[in-house]
N, C-alpha and C. Protein backbone atom coordinates (compact mmCIF):
# COMPACT_ATOMS: atom_id res chain seq x y z
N UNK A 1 23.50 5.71 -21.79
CA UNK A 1 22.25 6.25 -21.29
C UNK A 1 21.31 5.08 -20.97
N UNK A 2 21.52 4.56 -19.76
CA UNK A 2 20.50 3.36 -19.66
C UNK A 2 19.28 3.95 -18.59
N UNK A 3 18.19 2.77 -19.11
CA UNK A 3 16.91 3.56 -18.26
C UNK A 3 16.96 2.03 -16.88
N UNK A 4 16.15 2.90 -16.38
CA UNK A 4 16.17 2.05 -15.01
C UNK A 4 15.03 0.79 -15.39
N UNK A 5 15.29 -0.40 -15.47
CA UNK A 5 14.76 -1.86 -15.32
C UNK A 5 12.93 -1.59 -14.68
N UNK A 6 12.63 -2.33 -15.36
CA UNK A 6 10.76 -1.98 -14.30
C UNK A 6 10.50 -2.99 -13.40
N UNK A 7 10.99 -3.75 -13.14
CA UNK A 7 11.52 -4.15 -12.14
C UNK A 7 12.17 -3.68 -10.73
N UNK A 8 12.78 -3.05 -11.36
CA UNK A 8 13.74 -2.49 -10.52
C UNK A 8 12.81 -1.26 -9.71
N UNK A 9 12.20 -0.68 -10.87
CA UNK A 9 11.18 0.39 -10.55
C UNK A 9 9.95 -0.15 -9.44
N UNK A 10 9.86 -1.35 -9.88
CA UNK A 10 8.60 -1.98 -9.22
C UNK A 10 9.37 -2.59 -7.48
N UNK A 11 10.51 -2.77 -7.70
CA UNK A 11 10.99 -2.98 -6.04
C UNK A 11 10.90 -1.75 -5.19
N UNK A 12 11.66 -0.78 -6.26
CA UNK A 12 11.78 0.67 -5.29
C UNK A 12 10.56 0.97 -5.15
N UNK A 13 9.02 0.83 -5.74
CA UNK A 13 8.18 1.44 -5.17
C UNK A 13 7.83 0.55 -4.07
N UNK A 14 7.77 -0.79 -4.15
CA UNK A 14 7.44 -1.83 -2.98
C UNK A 14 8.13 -1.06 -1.56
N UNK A 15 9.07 -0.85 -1.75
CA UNK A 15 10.04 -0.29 -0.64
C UNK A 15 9.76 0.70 0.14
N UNK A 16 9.51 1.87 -1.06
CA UNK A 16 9.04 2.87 -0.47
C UNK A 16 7.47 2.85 0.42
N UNK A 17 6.72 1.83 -0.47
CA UNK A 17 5.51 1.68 0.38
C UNK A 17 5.76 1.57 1.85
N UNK A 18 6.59 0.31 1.82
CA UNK A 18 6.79 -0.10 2.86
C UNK A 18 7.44 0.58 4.17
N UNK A 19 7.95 1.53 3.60
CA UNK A 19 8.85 2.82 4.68
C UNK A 19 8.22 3.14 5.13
N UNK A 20 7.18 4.13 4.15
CA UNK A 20 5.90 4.88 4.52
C UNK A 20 5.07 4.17 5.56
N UNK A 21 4.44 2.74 5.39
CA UNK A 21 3.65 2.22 6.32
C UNK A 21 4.18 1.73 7.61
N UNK A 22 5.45 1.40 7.58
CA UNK A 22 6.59 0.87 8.43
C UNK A 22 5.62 2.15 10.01
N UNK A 23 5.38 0.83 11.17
CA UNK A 23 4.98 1.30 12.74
C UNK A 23 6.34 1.82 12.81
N UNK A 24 7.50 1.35 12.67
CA UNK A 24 8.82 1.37 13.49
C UNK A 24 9.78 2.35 12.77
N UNK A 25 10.19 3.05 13.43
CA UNK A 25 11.32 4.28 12.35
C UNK A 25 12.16 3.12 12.07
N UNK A 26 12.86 2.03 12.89
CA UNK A 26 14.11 1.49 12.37
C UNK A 26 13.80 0.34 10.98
N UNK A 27 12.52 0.01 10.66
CA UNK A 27 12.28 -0.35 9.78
C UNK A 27 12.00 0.29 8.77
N UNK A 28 11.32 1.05 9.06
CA UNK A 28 11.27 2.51 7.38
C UNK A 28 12.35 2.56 7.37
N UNK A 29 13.10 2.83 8.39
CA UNK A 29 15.21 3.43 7.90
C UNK A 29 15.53 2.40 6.70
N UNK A 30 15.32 0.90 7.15
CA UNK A 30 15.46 -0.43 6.64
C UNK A 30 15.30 -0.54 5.09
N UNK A 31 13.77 -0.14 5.16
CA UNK A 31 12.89 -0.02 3.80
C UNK A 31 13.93 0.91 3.01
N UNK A 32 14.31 2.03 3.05
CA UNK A 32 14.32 2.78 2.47
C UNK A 32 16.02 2.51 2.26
N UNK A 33 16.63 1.91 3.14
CA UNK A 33 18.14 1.77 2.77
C UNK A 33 18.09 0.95 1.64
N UNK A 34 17.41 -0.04 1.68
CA UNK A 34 17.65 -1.50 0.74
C UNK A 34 16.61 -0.72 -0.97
N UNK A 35 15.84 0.00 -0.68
CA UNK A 35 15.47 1.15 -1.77
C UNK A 35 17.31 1.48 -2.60
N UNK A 36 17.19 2.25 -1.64
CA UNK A 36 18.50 3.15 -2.00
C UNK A 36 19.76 2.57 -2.42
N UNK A 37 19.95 1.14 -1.76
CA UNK A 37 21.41 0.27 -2.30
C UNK A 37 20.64 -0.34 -3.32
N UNK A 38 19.34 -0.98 -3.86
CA UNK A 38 19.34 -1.46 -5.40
C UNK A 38 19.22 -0.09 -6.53
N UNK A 39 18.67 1.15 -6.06
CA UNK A 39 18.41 2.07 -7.49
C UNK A 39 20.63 2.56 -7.12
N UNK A 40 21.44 2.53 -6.32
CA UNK A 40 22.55 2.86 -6.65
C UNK A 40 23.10 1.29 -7.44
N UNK A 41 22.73 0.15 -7.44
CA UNK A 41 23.37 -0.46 -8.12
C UNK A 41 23.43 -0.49 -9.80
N UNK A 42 22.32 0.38 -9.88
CA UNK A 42 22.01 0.51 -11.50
C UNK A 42 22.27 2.39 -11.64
N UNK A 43 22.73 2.90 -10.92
CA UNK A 43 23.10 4.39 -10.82
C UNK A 43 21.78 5.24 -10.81
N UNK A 44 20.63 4.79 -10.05
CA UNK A 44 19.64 6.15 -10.00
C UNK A 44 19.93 6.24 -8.49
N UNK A 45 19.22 7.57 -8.41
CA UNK A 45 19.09 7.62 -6.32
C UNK A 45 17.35 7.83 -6.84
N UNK A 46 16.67 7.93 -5.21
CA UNK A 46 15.28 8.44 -5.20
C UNK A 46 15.37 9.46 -4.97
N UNK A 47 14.20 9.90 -4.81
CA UNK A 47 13.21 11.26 -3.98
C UNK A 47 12.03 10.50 -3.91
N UNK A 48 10.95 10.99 -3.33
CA UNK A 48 9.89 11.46 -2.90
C UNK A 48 9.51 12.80 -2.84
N UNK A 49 8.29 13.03 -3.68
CA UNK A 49 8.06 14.46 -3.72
C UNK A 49 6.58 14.13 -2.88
N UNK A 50 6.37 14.94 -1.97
CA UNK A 50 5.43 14.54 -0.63
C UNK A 50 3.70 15.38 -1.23
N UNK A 51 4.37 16.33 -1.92
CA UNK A 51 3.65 17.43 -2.18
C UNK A 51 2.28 16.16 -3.18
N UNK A 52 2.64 15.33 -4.08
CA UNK A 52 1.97 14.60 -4.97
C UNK A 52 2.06 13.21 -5.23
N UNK A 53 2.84 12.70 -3.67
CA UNK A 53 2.99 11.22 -2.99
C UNK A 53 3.90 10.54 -4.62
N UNK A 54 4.69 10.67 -5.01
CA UNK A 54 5.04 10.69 -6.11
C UNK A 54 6.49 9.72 -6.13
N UNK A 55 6.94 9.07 -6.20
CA UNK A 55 8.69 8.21 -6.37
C UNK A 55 8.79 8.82 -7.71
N UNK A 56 10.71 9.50 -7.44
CA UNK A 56 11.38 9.71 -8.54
C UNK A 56 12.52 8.60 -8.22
N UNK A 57 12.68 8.18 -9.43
CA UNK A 57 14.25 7.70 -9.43
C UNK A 57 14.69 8.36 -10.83
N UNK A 58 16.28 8.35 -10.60
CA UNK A 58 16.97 9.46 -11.64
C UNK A 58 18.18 9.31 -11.68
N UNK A 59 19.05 8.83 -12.79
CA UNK A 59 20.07 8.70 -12.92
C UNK A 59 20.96 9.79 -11.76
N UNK A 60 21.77 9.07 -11.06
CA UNK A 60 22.47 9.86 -9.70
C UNK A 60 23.72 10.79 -10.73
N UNK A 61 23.74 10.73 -11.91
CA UNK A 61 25.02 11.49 -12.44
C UNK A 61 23.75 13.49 -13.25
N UNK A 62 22.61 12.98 -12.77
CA UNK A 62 21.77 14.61 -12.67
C UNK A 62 22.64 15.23 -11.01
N UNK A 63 22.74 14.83 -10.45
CA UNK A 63 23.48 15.19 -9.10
C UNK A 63 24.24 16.66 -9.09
N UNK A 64 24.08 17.48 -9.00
CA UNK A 64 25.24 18.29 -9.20
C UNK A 64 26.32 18.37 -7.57
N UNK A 65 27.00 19.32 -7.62
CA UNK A 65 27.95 19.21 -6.67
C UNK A 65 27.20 19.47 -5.00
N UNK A 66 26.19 19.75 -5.46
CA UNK A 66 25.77 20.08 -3.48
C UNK A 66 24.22 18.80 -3.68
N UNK A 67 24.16 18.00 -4.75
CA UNK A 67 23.00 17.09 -4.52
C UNK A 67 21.67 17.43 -4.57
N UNK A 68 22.21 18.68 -5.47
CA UNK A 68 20.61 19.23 -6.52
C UNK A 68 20.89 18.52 -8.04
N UNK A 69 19.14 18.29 -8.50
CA UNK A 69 19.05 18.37 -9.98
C UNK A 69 18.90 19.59 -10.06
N UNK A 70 19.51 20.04 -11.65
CA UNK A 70 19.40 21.42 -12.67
C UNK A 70 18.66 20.56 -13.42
N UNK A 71 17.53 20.88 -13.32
CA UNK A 71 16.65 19.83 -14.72
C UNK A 71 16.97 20.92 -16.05
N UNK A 72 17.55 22.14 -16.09
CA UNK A 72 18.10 23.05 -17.11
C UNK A 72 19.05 21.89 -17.89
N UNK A 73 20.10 21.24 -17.33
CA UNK A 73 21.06 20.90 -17.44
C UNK A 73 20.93 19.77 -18.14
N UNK A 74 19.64 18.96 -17.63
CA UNK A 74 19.58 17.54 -18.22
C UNK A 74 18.97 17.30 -19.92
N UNK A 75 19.66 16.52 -20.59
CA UNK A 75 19.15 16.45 -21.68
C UNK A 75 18.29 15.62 -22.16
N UNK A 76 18.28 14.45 -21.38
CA UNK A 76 17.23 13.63 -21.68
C UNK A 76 16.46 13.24 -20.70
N UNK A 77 15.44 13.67 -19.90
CA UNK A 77 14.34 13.62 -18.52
C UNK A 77 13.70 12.26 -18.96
N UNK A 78 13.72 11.99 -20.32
CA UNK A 78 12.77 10.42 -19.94
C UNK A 78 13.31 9.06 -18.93
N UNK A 79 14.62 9.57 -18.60
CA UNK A 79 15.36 8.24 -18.08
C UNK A 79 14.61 8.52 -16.74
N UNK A 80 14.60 9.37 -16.41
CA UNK A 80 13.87 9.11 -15.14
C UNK A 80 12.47 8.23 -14.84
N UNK A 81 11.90 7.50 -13.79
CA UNK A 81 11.24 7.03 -13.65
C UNK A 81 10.24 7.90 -12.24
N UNK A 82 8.53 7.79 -12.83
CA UNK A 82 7.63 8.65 -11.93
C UNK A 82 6.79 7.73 -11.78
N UNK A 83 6.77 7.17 -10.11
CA UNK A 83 5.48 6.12 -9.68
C UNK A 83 4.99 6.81 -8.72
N UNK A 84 3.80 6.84 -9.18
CA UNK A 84 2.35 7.58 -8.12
C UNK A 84 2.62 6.41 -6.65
N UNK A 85 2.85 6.91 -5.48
CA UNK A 85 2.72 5.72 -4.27
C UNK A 85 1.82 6.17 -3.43
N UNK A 86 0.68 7.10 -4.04
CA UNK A 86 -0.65 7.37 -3.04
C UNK A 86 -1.26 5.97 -2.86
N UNK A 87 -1.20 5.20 -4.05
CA UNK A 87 -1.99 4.23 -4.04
C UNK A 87 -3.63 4.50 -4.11
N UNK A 88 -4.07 3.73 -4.50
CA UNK A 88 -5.92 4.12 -4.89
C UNK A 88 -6.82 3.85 -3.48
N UNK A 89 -7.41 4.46 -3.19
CA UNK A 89 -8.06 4.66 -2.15
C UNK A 89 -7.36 5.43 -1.19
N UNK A 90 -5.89 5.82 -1.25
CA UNK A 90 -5.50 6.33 0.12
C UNK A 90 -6.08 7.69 0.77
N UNK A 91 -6.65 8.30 -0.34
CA UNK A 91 -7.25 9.62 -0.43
C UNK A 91 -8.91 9.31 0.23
N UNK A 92 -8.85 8.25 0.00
CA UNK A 92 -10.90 7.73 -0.02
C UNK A 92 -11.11 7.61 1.40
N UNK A 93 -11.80 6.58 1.59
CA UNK A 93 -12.89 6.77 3.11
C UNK A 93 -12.23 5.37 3.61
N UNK A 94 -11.50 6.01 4.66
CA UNK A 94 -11.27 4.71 5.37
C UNK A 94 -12.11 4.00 6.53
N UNK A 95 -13.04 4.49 6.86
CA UNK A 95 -14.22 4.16 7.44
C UNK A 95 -15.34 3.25 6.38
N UNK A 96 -14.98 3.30 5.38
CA UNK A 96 -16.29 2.79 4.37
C UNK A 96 -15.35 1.80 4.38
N UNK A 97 -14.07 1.85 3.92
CA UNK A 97 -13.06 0.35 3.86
C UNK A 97 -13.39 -0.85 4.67
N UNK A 98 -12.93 0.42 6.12
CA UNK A 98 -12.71 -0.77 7.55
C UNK A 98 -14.49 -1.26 7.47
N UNK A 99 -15.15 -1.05 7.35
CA UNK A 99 -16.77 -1.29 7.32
C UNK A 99 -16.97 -2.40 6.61
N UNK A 100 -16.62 -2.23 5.26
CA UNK A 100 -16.30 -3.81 3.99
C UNK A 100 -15.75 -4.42 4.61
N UNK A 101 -14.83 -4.14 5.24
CA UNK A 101 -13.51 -5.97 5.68
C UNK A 101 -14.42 -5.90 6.44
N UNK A 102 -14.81 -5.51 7.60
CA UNK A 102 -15.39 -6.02 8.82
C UNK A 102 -16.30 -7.17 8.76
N UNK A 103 -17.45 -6.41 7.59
CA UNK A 103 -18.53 -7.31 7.37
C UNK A 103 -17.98 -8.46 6.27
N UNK A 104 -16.55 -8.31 5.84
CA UNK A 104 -16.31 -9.58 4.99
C UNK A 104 -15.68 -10.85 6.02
N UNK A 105 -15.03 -10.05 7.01
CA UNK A 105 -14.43 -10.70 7.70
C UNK A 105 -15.41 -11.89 7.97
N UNK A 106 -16.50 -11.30 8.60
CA UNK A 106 -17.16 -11.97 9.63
C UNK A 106 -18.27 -13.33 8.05
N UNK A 107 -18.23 -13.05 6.86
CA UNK A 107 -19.19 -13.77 6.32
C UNK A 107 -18.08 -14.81 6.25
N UNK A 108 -16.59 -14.62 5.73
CA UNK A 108 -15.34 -15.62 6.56
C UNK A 108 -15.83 -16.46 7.42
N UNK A 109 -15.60 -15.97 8.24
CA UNK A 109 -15.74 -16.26 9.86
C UNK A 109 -16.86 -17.51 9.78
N UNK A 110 -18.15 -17.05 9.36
CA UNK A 110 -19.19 -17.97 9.58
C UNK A 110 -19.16 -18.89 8.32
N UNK A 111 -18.51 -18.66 7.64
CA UNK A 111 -18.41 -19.93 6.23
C UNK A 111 -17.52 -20.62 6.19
N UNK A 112 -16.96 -20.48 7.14
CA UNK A 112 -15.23 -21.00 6.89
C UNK A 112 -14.56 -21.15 8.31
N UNK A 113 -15.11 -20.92 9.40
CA UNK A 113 -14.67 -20.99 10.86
C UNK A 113 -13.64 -19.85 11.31
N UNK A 114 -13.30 -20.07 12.61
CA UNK A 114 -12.65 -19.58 13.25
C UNK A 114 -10.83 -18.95 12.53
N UNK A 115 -10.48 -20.04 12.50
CA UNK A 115 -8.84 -20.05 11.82
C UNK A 115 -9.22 -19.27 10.43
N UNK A 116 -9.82 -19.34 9.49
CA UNK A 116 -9.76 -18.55 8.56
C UNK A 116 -10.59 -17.07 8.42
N UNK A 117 -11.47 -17.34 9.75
CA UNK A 117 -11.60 -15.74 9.95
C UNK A 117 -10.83 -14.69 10.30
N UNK A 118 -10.01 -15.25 11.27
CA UNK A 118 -8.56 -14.63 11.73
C UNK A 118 -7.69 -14.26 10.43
N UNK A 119 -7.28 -15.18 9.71
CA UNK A 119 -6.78 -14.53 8.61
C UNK A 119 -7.32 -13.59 7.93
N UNK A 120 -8.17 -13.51 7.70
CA UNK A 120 -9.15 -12.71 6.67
C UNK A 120 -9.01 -11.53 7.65
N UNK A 121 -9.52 -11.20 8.94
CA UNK A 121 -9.07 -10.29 9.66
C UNK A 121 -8.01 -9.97 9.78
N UNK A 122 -6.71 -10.31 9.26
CA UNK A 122 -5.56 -10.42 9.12
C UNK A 122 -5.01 -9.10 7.75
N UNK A 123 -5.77 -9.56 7.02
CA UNK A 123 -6.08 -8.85 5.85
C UNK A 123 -6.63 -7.86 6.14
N UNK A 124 -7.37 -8.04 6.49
CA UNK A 124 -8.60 -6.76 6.63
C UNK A 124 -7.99 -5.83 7.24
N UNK A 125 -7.15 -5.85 8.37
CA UNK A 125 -6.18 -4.61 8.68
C UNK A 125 -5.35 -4.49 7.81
N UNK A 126 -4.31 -5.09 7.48
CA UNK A 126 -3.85 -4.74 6.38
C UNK A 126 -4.58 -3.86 5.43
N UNK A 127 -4.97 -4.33 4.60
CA UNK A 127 -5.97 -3.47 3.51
C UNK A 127 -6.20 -2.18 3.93
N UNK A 128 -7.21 -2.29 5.31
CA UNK A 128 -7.71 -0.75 5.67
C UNK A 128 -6.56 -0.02 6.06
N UNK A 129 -5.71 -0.57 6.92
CA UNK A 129 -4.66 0.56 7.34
C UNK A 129 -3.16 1.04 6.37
N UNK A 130 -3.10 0.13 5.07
CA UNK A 130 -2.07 0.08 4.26
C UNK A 130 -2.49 0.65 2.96
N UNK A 131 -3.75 0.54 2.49
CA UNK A 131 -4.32 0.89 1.62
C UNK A 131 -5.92 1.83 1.47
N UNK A 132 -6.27 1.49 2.61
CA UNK A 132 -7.89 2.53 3.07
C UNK A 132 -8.66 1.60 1.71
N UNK A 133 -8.53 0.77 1.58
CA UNK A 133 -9.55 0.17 0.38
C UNK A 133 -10.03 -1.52 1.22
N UNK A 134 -11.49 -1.65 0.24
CA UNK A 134 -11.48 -2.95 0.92
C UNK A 134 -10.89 -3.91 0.53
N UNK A 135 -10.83 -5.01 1.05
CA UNK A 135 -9.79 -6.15 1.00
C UNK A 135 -9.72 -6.45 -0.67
N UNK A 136 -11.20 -7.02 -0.97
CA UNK A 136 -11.69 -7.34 -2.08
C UNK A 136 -11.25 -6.53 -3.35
N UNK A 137 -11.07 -5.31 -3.34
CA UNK A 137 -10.15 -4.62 -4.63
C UNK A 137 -8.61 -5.18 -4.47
N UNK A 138 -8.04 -5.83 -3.55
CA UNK A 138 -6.65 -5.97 -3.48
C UNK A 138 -6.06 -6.60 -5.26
N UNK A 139 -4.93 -5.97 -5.15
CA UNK A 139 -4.47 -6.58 -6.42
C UNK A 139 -3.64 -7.96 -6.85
N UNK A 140 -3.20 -8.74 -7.29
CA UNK A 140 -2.58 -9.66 -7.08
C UNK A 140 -0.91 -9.41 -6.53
N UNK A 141 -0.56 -8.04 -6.59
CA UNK A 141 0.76 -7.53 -5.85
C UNK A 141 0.10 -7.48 -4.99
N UNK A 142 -0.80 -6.78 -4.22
CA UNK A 142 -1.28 -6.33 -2.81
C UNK A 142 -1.67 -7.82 -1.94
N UNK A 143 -1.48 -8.61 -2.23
CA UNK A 143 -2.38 -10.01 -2.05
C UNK A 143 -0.52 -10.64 -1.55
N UNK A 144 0.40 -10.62 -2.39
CA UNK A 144 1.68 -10.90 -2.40
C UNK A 144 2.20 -10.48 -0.79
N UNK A 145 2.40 -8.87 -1.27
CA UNK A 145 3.21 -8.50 -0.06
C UNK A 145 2.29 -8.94 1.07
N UNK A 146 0.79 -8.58 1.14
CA UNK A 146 0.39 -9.13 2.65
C UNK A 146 0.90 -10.21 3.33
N UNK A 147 1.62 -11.54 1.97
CA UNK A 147 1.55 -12.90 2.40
C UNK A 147 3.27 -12.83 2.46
N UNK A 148 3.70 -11.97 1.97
CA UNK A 148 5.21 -12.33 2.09
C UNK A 148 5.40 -11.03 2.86
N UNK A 149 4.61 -9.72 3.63
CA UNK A 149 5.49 -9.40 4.14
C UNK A 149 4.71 -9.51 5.61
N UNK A 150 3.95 -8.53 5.87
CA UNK A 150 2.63 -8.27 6.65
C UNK A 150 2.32 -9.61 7.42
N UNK A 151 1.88 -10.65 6.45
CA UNK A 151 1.43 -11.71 7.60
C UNK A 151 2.40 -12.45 8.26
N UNK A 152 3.72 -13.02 7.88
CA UNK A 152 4.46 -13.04 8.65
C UNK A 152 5.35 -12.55 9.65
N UNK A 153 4.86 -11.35 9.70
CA UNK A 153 5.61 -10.57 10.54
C UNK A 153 4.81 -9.67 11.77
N UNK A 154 3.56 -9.57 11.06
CA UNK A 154 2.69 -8.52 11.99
C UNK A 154 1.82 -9.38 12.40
N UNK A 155 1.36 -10.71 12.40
CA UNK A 155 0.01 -10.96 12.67
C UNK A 155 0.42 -12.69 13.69
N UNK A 156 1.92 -13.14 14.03
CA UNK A 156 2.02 -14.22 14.57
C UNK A 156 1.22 -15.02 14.36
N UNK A 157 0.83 -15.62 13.36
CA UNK A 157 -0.06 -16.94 12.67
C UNK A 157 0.39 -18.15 13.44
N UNK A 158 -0.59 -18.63 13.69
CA UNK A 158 -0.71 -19.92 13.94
C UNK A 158 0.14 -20.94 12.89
N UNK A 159 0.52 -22.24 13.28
CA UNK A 159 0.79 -23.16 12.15
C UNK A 159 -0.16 -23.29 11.57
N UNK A 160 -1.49 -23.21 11.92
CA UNK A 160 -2.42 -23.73 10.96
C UNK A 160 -2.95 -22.71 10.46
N UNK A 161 -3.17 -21.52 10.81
CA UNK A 161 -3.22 -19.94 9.98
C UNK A 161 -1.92 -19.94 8.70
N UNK A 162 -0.99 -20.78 9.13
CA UNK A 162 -0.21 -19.78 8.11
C UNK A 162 -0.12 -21.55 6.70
N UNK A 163 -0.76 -22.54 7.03
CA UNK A 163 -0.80 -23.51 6.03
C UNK A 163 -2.26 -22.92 5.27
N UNK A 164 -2.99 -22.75 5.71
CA UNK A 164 -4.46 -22.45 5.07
C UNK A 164 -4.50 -20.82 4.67
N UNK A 165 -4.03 -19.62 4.60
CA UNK A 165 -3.87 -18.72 4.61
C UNK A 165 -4.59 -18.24 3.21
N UNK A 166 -3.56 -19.05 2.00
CA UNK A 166 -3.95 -18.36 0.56
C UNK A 166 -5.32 -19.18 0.74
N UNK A 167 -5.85 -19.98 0.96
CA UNK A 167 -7.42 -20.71 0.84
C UNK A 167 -8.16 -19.14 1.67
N UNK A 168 -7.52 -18.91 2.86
CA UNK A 168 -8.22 -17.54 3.11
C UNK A 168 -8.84 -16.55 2.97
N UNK A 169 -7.48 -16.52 1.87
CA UNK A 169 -7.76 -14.96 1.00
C UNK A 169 -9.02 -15.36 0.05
N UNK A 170 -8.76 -16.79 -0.83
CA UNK A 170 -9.86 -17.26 -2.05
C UNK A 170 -11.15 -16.44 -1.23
N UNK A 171 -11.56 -17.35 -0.18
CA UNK A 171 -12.85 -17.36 0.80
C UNK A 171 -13.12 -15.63 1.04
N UNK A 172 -12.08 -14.64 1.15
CA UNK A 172 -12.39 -13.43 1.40
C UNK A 172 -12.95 -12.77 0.03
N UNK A 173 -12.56 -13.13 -1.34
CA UNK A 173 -13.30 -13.11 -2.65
C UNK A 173 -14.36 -13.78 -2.72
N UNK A 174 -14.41 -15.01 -2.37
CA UNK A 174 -15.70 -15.60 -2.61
C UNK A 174 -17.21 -14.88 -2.09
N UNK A 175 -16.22 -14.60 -0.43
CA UNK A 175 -17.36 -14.05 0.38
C UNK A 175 -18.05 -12.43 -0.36
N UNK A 176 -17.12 -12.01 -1.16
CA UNK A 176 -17.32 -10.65 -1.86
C UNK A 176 -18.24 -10.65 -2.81
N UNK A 177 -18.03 -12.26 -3.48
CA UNK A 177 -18.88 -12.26 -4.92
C UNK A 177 -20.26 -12.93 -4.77
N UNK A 178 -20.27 -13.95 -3.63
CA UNK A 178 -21.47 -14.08 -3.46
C UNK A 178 -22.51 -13.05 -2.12
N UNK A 179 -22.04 -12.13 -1.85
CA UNK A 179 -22.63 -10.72 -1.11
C UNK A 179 -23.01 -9.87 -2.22
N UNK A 180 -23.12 -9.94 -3.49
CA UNK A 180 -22.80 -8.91 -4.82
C UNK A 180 -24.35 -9.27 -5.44
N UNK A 181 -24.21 -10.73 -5.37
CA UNK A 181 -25.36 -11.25 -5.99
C UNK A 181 -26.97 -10.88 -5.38
């Protein structure tokens, strides 16, 4: 009876995020295959329950013969794993979001020039359209994937956007904490 790694838990939700936000069906397909080949290497499959934005993973031997759970049947439900993937703010005001980056962008922009305003605007979509929150709540995972997935892929950085980038992000906090004061 092994439980699924949190790790493991913490990729499959990365994944699933990423399906979900994925512009391109052939990349959600993507997201969600490479989901599906690490929770079968440790024997769970997923779901998504849409109804409460919710990731299940669950030992694949609950399976019965047509690829229903009998949760009647199962004896021990803790092996399963339940990650909320609404994420915080997705429910909130994405107009109040895009409004924060905008005006963070731009205190960027004028403290820090051109090249690192772009990044920070870089972010700032990100954030609003991936999360509906402003940049500045990002978490140190949310800060990650932008830089390992998002900015290299969606935003064609400059060489010199993509050497100065994490100094970027600092400057998009800074610009947060001294606007606070």
């Amino acid at each position: 009876m092994t439980e699924l790694p949190a790790d493991v838990v913490d990729e499959a939700e990365r994944l699933t995020r990423l399906a979900r936000n994925a512009v391109d069906d052939n990349a959600a397909a993507a997201y969600r295959e490479r989901r599906d080949d690490l929770l079968e290497e440790h024997g769970f499959v997923a779901r998504v329950r849409d109804d409460d934005h919710t990731l299940v993973c669950y030992p694949a031997d609950w399976l019965d013969d047509e690829g229903a759970v009998q949760l009647a049947d199962v004896e021990d439900t803790d092996r399963a794993a339940e990650v909320s993937i609404a994420g915080p703010g997705e429910q909130g005001d994405y107009d109040a979001a895009a409004e924060r980056n905008a005006e963070l962008v731009e205190r960027v922009r004028e403290a820090h020039g051109e090249v690192h305003g772009e990044n920070a605007a870089a972010f700032a979509t990100f954030m609003s359209n991936h999360y509906a929150r402003p940049m500045d709540t990002a978490s140190a995972r949310e800060r990650e994937e932008f830089l390992a997935e998002f900015f290299p892929r969606n935003t064609w950085p400059t060489e010199e956007q993509r050497q100065v980038v994490e100094d970027s992000l600092s400057y998009v906090f800074d610009a947060a904490e001294d606007g606070s004061r």
